[in-house]
C-alpha atoms as a PDB file:
ATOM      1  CA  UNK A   1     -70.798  29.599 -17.243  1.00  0.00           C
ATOM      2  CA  UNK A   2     -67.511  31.274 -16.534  1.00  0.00           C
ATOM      3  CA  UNK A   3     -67.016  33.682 -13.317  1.00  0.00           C
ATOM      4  CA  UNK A   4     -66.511  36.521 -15.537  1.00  0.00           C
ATOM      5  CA  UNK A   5     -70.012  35.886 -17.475  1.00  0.00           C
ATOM      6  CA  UNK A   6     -71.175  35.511 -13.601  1.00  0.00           C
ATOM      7  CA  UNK A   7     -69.983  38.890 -12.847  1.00  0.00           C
ATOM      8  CA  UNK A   8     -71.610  40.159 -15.538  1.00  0.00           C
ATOM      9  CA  UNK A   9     -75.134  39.084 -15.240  1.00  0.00           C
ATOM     10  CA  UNK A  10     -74.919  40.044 -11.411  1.00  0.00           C
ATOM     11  CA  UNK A  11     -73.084  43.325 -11.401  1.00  0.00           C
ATOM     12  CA  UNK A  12     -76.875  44.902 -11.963  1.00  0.00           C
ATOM     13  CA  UNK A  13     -77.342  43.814  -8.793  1.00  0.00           C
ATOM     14  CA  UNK A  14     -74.562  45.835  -6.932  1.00  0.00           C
ATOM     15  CA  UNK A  15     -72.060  43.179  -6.854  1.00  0.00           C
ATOM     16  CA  UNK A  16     -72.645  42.522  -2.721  1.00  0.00           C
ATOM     17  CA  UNK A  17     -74.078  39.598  -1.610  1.00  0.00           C
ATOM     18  CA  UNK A  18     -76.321  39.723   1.869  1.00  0.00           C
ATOM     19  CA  UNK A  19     -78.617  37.603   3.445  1.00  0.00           C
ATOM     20  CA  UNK A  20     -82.242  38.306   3.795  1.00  0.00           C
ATOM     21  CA  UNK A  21     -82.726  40.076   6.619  1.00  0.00           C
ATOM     22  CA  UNK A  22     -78.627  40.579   7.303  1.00  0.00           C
ATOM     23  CA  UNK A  23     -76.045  43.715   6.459  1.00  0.00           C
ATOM     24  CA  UNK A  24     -73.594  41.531   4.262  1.00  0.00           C
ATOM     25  CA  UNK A  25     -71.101  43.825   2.345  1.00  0.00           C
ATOM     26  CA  UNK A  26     -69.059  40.660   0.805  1.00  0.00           C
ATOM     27  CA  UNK A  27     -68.620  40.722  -2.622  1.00  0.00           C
ATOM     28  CA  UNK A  28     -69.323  38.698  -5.441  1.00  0.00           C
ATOM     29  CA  UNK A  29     -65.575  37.820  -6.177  1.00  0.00           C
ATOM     30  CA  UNK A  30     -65.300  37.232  -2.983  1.00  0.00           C
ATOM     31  CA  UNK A  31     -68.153  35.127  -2.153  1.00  0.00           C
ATOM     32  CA  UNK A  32     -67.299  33.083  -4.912  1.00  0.00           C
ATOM     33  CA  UNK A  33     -63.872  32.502  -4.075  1.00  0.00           C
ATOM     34  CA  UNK A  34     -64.552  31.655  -0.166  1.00  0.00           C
ATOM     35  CA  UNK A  35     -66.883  28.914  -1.684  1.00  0.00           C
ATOM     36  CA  UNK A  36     -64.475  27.166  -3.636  1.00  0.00           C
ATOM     37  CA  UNK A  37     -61.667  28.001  -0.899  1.00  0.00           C
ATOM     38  CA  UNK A  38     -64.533  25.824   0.927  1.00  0.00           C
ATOM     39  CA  UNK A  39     -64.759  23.106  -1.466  1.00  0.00           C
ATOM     40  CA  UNK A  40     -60.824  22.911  -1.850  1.00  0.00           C
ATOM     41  CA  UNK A  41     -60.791  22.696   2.264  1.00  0.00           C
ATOM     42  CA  UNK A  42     -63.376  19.957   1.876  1.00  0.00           C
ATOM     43  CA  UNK A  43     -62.125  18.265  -1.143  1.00  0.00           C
ATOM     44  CA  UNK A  44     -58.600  17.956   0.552  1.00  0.00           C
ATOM     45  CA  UNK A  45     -59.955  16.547   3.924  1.00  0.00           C
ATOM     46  CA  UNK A  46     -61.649  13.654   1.886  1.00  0.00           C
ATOM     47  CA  UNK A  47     -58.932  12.570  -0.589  1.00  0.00           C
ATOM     48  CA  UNK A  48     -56.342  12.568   2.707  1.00  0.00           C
ATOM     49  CA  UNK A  49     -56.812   8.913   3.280  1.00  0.00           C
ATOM     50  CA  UNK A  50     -56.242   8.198  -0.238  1.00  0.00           C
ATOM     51  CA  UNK A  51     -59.849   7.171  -1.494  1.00  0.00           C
ATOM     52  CA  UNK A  52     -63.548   8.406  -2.046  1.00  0.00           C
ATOM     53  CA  UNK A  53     -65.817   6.516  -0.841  1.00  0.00           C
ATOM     54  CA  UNK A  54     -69.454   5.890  -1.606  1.00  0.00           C
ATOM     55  CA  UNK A  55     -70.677   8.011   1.357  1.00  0.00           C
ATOM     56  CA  UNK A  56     -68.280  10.603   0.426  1.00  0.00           C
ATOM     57  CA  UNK A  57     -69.502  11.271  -3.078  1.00  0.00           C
ATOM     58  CA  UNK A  58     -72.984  11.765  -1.603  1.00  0.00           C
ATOM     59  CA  UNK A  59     -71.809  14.040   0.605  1.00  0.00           C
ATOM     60  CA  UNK A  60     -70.174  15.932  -2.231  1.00  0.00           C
ATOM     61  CA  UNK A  61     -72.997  16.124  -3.860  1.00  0.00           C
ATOM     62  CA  UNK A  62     -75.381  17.478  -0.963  1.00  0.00           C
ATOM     63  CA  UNK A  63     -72.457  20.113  -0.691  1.00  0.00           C
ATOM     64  CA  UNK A  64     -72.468  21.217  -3.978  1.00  0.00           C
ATOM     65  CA  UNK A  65     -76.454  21.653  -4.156  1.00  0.00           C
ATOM     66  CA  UNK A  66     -76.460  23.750  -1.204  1.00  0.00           C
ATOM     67  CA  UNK A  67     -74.209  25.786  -2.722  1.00  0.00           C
ATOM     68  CA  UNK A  68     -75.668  26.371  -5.891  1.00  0.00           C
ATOM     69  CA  UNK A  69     -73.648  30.029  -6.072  1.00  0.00           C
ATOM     70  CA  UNK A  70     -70.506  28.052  -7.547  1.00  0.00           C
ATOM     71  CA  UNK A  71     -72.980  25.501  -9.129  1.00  0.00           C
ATOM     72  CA  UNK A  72     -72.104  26.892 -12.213  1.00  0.00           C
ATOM     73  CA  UNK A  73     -68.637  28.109 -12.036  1.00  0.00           C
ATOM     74  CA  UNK A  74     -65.670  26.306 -12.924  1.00  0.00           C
ATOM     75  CA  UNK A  75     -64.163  23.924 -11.991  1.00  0.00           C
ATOM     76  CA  UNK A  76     -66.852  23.286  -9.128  1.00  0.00           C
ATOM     77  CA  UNK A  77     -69.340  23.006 -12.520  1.00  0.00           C
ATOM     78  CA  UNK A  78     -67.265  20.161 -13.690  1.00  0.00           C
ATOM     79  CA  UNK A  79     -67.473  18.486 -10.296  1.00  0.00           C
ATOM     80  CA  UNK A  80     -71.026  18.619 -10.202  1.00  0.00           C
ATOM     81  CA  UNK A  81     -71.392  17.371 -13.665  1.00  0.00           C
ATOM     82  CA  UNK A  82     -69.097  14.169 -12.856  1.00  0.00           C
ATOM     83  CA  UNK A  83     -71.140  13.480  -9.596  1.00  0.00           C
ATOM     84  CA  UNK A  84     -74.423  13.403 -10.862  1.00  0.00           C
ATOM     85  CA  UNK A  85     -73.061  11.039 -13.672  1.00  0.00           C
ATOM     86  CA  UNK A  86     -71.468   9.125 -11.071  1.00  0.00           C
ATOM     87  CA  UNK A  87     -74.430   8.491  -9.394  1.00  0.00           C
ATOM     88  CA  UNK A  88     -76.777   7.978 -11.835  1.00  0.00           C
ATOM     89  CA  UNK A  89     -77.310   4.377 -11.334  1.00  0.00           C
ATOM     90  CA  UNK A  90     -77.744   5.002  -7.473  1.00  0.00           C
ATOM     91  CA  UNK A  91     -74.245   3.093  -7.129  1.00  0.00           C
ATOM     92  CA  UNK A  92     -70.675   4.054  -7.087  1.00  0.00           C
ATOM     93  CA  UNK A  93     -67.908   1.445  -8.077  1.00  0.00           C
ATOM     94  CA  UNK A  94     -64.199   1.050  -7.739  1.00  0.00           C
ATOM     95  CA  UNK A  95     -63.202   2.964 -11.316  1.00  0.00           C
ATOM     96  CA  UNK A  96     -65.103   5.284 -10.270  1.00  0.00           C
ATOM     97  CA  UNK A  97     -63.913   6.499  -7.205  1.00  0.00           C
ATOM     98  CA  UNK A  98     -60.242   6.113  -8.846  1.00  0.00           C
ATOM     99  CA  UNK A  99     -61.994   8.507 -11.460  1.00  0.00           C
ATOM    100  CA  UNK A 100     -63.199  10.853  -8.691  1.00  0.00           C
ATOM    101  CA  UNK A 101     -60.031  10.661  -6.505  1.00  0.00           C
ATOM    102  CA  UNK A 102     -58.067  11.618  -9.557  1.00  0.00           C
ATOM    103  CA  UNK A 103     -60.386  14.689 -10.349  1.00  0.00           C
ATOM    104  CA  UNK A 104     -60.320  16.079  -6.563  1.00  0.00           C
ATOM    105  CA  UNK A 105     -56.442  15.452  -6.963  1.00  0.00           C
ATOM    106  CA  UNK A 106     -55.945  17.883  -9.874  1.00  0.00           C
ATOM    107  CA  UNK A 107     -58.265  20.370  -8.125  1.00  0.00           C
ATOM    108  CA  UNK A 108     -57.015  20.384  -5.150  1.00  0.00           C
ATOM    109  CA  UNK A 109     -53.372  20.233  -6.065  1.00  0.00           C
ATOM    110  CA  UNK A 110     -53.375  22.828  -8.552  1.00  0.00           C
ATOM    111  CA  UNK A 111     -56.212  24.689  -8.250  1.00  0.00           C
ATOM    112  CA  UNK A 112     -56.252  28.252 -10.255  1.00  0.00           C
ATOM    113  CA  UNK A 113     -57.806  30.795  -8.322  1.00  0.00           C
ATOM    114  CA  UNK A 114     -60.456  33.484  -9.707  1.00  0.00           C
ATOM    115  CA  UNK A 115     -57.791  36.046 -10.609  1.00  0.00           C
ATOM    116  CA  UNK A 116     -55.608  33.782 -12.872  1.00  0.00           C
ATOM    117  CA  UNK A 117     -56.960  34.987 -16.202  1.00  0.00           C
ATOM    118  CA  UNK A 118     -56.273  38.421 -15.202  1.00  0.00           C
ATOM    119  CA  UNK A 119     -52.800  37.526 -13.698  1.00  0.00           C
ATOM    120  CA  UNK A 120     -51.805  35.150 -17.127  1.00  0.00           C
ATOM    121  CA  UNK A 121     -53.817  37.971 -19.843  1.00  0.00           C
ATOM    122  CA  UNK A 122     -50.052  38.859 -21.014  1.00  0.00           C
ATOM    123  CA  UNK A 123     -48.811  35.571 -20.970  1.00  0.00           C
ATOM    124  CA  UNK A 124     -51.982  33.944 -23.226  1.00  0.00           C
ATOM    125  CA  UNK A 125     -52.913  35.234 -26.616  1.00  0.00           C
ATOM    126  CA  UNK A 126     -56.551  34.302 -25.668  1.00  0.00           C
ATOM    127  CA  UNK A 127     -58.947  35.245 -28.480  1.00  0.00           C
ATOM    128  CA  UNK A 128     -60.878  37.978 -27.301  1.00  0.00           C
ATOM    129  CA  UNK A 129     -64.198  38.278 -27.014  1.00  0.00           C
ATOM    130  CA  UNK A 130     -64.686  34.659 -26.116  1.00  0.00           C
ATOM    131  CA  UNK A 131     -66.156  33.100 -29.082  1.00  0.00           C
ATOM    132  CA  UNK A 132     -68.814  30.321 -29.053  1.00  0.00           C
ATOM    133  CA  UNK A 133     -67.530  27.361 -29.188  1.00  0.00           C
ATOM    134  CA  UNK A 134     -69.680  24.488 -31.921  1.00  0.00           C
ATOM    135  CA  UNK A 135     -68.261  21.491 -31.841  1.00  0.00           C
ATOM    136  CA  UNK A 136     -69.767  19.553 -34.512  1.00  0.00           C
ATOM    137  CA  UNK A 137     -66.951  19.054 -37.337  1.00  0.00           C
ATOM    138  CA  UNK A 138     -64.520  21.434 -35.482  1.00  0.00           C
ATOM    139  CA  UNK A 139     -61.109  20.488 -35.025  1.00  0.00           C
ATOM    140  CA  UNK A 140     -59.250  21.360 -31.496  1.00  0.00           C
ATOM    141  CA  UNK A 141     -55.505  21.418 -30.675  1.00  0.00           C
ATOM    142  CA  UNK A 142     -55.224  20.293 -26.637  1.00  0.00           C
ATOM    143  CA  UNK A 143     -52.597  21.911 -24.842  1.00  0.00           C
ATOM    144  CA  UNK A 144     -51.293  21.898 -21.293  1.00  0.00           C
ATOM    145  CA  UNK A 145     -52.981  20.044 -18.195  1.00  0.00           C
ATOM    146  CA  UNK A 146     -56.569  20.137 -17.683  1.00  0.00           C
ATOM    147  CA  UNK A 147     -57.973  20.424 -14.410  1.00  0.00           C
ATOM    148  CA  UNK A 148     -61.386  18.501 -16.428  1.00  0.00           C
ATOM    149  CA  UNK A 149     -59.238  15.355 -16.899  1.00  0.00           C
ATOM    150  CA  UNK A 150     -56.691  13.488 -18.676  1.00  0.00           C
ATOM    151  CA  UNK A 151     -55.855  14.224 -22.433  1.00  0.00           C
ATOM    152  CA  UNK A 152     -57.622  11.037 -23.489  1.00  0.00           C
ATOM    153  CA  UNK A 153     -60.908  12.295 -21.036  1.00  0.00           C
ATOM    154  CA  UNK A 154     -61.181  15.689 -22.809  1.00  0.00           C
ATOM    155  CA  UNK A 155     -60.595  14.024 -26.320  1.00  0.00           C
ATOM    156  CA  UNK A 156     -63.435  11.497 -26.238  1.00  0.00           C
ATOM    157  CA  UNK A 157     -65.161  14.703 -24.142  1.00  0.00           C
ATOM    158  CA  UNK A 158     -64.659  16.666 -27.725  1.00  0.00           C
ATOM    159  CA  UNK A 159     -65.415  13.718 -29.679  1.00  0.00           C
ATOM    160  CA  UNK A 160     -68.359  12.846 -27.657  1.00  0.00           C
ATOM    161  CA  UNK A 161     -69.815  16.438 -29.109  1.00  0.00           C
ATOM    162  CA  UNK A 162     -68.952  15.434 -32.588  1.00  0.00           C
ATOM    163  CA  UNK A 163     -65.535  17.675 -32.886  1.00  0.00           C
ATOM    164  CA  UNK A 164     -62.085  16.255 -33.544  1.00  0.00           C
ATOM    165  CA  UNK A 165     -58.494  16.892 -32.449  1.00  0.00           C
ATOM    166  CA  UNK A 166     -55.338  17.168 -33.902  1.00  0.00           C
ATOM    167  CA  UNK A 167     -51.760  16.862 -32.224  1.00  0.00           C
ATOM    168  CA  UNK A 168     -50.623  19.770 -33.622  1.00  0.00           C
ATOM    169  CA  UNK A 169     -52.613  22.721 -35.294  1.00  0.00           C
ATOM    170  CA  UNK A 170     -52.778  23.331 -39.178  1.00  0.00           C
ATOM    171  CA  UNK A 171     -54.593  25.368 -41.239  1.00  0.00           C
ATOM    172  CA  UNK A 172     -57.552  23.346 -40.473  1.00  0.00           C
ATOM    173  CA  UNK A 173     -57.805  23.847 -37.180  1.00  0.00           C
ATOM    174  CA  UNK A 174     -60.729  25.989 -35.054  1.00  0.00           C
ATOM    175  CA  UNK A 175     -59.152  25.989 -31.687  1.00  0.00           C
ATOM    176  CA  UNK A 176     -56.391  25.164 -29.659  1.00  0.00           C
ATOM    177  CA  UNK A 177     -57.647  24.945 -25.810  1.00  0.00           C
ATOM    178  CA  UNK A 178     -55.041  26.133 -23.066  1.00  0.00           C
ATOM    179  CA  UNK A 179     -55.311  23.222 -20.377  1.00  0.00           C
ATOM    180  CA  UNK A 180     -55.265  25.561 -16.609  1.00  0.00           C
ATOM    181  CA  UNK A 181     -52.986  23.512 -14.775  1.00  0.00           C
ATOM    182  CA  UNK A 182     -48.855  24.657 -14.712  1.00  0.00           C
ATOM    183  CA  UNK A 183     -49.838  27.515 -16.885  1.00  0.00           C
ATOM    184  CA  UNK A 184     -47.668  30.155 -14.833  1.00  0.00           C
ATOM    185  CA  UNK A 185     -44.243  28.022 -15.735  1.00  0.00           C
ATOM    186  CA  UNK A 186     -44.148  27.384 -19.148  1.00  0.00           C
ATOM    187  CA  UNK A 187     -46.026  30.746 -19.883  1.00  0.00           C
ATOM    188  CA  UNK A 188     -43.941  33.011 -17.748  1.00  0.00           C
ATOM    189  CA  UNK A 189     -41.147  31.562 -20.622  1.00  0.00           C
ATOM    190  CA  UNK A 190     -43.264  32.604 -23.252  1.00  0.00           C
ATOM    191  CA  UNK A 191     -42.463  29.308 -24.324  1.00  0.00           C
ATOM    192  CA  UNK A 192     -45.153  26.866 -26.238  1.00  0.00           C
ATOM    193  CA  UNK A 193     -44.908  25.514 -29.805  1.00  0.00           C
ATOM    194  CA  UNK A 194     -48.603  25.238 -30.228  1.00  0.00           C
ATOM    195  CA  UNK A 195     -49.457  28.439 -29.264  1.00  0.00           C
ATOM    196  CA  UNK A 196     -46.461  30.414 -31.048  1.00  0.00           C
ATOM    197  CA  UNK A 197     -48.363  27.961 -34.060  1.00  0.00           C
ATOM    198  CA  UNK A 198     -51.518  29.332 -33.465  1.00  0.00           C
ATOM    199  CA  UNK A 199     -50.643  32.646 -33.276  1.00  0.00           C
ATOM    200  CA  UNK A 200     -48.445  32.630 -36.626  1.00  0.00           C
ATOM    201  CA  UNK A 201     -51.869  30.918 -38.415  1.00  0.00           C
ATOM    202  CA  UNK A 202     -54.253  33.963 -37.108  1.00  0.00           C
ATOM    203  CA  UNK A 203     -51.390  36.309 -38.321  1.00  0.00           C
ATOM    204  CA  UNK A 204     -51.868  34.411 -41.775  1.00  0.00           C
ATOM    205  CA  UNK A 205     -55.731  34.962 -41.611  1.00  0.00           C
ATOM    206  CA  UNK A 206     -56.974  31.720 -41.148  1.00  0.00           C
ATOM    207  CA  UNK A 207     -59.846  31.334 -38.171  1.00  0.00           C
ATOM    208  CA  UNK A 208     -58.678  29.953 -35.031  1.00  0.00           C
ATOM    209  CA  UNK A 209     -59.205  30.527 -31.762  1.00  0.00           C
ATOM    210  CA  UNK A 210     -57.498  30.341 -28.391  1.00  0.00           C
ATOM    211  CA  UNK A 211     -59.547  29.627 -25.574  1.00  0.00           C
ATOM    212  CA  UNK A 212     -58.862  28.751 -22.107  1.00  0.00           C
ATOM    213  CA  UNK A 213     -59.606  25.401 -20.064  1.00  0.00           C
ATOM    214  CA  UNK A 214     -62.844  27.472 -18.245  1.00  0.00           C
ATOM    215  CA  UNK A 215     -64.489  28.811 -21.304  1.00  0.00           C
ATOM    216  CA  UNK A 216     -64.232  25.592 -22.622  1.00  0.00           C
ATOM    217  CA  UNK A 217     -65.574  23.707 -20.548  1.00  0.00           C
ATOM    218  CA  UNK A 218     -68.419  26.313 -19.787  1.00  0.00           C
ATOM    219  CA  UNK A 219     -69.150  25.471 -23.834  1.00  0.00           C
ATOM    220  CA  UNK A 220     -68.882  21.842 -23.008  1.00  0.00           C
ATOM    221  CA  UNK A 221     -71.247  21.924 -20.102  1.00  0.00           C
ATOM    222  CA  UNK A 222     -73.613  24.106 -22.367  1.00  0.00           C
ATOM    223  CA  UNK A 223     -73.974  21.640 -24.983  1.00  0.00           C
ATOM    224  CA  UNK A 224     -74.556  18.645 -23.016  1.00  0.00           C
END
């Protein structure tokens, strides 16, 4: 789930959080971002050694269910997801905490806040309104960092769901996926091949999609 489908669903609601029994005016936005200024704060004080351990992962965890608010937002979602896959066989081994250090690294170093699809909306030609994303027999175009993982990581991710990707897009392509990370240099140039691609193929009629890193992966998440 992306924040903005968040907002959405609890706008109804008045958009201030409060505890029972408490006069809370905090709002949603705001909420959401102190929790993942939180989990950046945390995520930072663990990784400053250089290593996760197995204690620290479970502690991770315990954090993230107790703060199920940002359980579903990205890219504390992602966390979550790796976690629990971590520590499905009750055990956490050395490639694995590389894996995790390496996550918490990218999140923690270049973390987007909640506002950066507002501050980047005329920098991105994002397709709007989000489109679902299937991913059997689609092809994808990667571009950018991804705060989800390494090129290869979201390739086999997209294969994994029975999709395909392409180094470049073509005619045949369905989307091209805007990694989050280092966004504000390259797009404040207005300067990216696959995306000046991408646009000139929509111009030319042919369906394709831009999409960024979160709505991705909130597809991702939704089809696992």
């Amino acid at each position: 789930m992306t924040v903005g489908t968040m907002l959405d669903q609890l706008a109804q609601h008045g958009g201030a959080v409060a505890s029972p029994g408490q006069r809370n005016t905090e709002t949603l936005p705001e909420m959401l971002q102190r929790a993942l200024d939180e989990l950046t704060g945390l995520c930072k004080g663990i990784i400053s050694d250089g290593r996760v351990t197995p204690q620290e992962t479970l502690y991770l965890q315990s954090w993230l269910d107790t703060h199920l608010e940002i359980s579903q937002v990205w890219p504390a979602n992602v966390l979550r997801k790796r976690i629990s896959e971590i520590l499905e066989d009750n055990r956490v081994d050395m490639g694995e905490q590389q894996d995790l250090l390496a996550m918490l690294q990218r999140m923690t170093g270049e973390r987007p806040d909640l506002s950066l699809a507002d501050k980047l909306a005329t920098h991105i030609p994002y397709t709007l309104p989000e489109p679902k994303i299937d991913f059997k027999n689609r092809k994808f175009c990667l571009t950018g960092k991804f705060v989800y993982g390494t090129r290869v990581t979201c390739e086999e991710a997209i294969q994994k769901m029975g999709g395909s990707c392409v180094a470049s897009p073509d005619e045949n392509t369905h989307f091209i996926v805007v990694g989050s990370l280092e966004i504000p240099q390259w797009a404040k140039m207005n300067k990216n091949q696959k995306l000046e691609k991408g646009v000139s193929l929509v111009e030319d009629g042919y369906t394709l999609a831009i999409v960024s890193e979160e709505h991705w992966t909130a597809e991702l998440l939704s089809w696992s």
